[in-house]
Protein backbone atom coordinates (compact mmCIF):
# COMPACT_ATOMS: atom_id res chain seq x y z
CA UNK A 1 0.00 0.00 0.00
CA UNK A 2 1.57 3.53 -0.74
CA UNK A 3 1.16 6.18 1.03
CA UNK A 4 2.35 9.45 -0.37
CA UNK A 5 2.66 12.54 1.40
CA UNK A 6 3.62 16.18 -0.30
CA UNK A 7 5.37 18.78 1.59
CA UNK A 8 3.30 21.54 -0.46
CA UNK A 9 0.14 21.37 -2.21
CA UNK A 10 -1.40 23.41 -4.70
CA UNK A 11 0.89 25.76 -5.85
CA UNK A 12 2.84 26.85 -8.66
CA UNK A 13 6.30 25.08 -8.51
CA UNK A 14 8.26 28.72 -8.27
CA UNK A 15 6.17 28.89 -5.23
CA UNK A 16 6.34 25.90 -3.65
CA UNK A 17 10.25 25.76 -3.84
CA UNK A 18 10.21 28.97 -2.34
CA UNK A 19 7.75 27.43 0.66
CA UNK A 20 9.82 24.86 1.40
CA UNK A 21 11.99 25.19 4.79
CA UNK A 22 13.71 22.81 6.93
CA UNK A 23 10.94 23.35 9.53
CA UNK A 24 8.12 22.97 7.47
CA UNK A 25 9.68 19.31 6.43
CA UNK A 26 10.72 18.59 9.79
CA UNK A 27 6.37 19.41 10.94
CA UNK A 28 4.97 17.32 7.66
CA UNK A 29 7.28 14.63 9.20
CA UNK A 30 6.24 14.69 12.49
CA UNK A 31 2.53 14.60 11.77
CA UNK A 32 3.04 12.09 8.81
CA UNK A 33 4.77 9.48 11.57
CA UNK A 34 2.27 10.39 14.50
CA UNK A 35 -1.06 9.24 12.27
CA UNK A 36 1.02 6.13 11.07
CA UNK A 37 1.55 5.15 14.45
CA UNK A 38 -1.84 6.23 15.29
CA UNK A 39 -4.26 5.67 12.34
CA UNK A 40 -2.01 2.83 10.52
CA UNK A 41 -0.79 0.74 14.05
CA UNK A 42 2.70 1.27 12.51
CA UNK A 43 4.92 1.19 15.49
CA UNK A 44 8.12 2.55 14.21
CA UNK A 45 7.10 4.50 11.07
CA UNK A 46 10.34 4.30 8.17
CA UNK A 47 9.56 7.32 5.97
CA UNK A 48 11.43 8.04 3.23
CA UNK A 49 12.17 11.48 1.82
CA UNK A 50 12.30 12.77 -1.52
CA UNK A 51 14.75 15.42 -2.86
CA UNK A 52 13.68 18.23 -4.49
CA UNK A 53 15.56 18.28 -8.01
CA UNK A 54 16.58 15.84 -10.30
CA UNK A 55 18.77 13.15 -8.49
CA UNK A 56 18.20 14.53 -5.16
CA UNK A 57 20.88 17.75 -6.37
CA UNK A 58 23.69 15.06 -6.99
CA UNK A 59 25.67 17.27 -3.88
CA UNK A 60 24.68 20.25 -5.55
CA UNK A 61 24.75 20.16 -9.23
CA UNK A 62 21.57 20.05 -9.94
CA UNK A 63 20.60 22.72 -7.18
CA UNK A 64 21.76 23.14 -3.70
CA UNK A 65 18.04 23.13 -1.92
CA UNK A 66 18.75 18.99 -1.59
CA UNK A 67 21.83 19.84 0.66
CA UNK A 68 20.73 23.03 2.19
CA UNK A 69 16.82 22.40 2.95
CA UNK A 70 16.32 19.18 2.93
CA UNK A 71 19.25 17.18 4.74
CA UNK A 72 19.48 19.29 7.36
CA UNK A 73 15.70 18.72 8.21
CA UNK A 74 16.75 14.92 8.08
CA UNK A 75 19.24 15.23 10.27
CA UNK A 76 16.62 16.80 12.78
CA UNK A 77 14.23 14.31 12.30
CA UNK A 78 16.73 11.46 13.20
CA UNK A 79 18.12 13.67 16.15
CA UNK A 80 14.74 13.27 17.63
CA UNK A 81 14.73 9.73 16.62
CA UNK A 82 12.41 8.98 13.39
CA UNK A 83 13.28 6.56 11.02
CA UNK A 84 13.80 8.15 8.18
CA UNK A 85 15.93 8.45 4.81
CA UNK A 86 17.23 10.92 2.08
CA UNK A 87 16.77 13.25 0.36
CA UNK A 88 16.21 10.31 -2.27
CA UNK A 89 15.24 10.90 -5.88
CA UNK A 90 12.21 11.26 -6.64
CA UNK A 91 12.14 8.73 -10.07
CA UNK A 92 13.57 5.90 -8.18
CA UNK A 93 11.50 6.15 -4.92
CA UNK A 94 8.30 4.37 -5.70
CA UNK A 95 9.54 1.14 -7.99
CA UNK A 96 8.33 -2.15 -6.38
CA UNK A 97 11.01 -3.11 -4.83
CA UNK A 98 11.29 0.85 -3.37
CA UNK A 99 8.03 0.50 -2.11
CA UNK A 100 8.73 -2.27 0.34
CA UNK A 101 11.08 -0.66 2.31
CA UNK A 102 9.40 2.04 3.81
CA UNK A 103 5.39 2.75 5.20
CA UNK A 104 5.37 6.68 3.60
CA UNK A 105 7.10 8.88 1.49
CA UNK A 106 7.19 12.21 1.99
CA UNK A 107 7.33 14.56 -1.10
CA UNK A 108 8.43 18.07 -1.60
CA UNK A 109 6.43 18.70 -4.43
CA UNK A 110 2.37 18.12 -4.45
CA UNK A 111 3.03 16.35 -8.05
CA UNK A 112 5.91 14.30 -6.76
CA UNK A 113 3.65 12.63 -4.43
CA UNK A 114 0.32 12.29 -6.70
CA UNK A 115 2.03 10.97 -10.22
CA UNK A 116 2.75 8.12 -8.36
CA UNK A 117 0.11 7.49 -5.95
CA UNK A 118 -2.28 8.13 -8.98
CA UNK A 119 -0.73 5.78 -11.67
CA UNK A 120 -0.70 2.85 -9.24
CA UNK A 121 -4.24 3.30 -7.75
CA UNK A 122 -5.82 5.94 -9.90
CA UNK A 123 -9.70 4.36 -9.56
CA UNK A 124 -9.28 3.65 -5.51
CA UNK A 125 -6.53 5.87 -4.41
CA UNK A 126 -7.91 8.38 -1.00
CA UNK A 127 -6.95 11.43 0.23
CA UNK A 128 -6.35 11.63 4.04
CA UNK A 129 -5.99 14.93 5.68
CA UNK A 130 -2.94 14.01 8.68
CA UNK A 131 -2.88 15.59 12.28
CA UNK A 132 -6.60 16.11 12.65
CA UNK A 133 -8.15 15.31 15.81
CA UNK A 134 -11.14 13.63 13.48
CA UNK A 135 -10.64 11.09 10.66
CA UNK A 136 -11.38 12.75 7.63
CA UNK A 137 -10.91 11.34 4.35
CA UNK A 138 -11.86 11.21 0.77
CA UNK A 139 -12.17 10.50 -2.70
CA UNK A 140 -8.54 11.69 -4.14
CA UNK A 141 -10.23 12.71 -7.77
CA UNK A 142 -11.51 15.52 -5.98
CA UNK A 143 -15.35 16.08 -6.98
CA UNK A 144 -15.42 15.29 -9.99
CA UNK A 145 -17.87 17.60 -11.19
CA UNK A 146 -16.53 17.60 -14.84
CA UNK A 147 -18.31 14.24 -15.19
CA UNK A 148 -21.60 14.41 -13.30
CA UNK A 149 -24.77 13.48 -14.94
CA UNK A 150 -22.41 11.95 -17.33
CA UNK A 151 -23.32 8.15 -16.38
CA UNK A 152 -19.42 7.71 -16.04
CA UNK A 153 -18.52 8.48 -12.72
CA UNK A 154 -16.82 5.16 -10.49
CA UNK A 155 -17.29 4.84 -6.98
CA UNK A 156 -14.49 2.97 -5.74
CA UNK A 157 -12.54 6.06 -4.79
CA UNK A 158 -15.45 7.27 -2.42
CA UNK A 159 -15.90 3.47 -0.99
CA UNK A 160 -12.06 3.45 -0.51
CA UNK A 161 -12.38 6.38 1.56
CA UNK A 162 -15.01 5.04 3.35
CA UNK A 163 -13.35 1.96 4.08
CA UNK A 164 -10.38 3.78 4.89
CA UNK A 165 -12.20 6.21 7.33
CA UNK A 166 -13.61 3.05 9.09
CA UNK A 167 -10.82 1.56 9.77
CA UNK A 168 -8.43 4.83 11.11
CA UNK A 169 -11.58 4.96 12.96
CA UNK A 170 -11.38 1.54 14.26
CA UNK A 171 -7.43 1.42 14.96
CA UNK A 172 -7.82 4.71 17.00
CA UNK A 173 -10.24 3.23 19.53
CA UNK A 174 -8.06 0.89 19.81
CA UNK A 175 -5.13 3.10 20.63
CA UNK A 176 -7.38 5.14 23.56
């Protein structure tokens, strides 16, 4: 199961670089390993995190925000004892074999997180809104108003969310 998280969401890329700050990593971490530990039952979350430009910068050739942003909010993140890794590239994180090595993925980039989650689960795939005191989920299409009354429209995302809500539900009742 993947579980994709983005750093920033809708923006424009120019903006979203700018956005990005160790601290703002270091608090989407936090609250991505707190509802996998207490939504998912996953004891010891491993998240992995992506880079930010192609290759994760390789050390600063492609862009310095890998070294300078990112790898010092890793290095927080283990100082206060998360399992985590990166900054990873981005094309190699979410290959099969990727996949099973880690319960998340954090993503600096809202695309970086959605091209993948969408290709591999683009009829079922939720949204899940992290570090509410409420489960709240939902279909990850969005609305979908572009096809209503169309006789088109699947429900799988919506009954994926619902399962989904049920049991975050279920797994926090457990956790009281």
């Amino acid at each position: 199961q993947l579980r994709t998280v983005p750093v920033t969401i809708h923006h424009a890329v120019k903006d979203a670089v700018a956005m990005l700050t160790p601290q703002l990593i270091v608090h989407t971490a936090i609250v991505t390993a707190e509802a996998l530990r207490d939504d998912f039952a996953i004891a010891n979350p491993r998240i992995v995190i992506s880079g930010l430009n192609p290759h994760a910068g390789e050390a600063g050739a492609l862009g310095v925000e890998d070294e300078m942003i990112i790898a010092p909010a890793i290095d927080e993140l283990r100082d206060l004892g998360l399992n985590v890794r990166g900054p990873l590239p981005a094309d190699t994180m979410f290959h099969e074999e990727a996949r099973a090595t880690y319960d998340a993925a954090l993503c600096m980039l809202h695309d970086q997180a959605l091209i993948p989650a969408k290709t591999l689960a683009f009829h079922d795939a939720v949204n899940v809104t992290l570090g509410l005191p409420i489960v709240r989920t939902s279909p990850d299409h969005g609305t979908a108003l572009d096809i209503a009354g169309k006789g088109v429209a699947r429900a799988d995302s919506l009954i994926a969310a619902i399962r989904l809500a049920a049991g975050m539900a279920q797994t926090r009742r457990e956790n009281l």
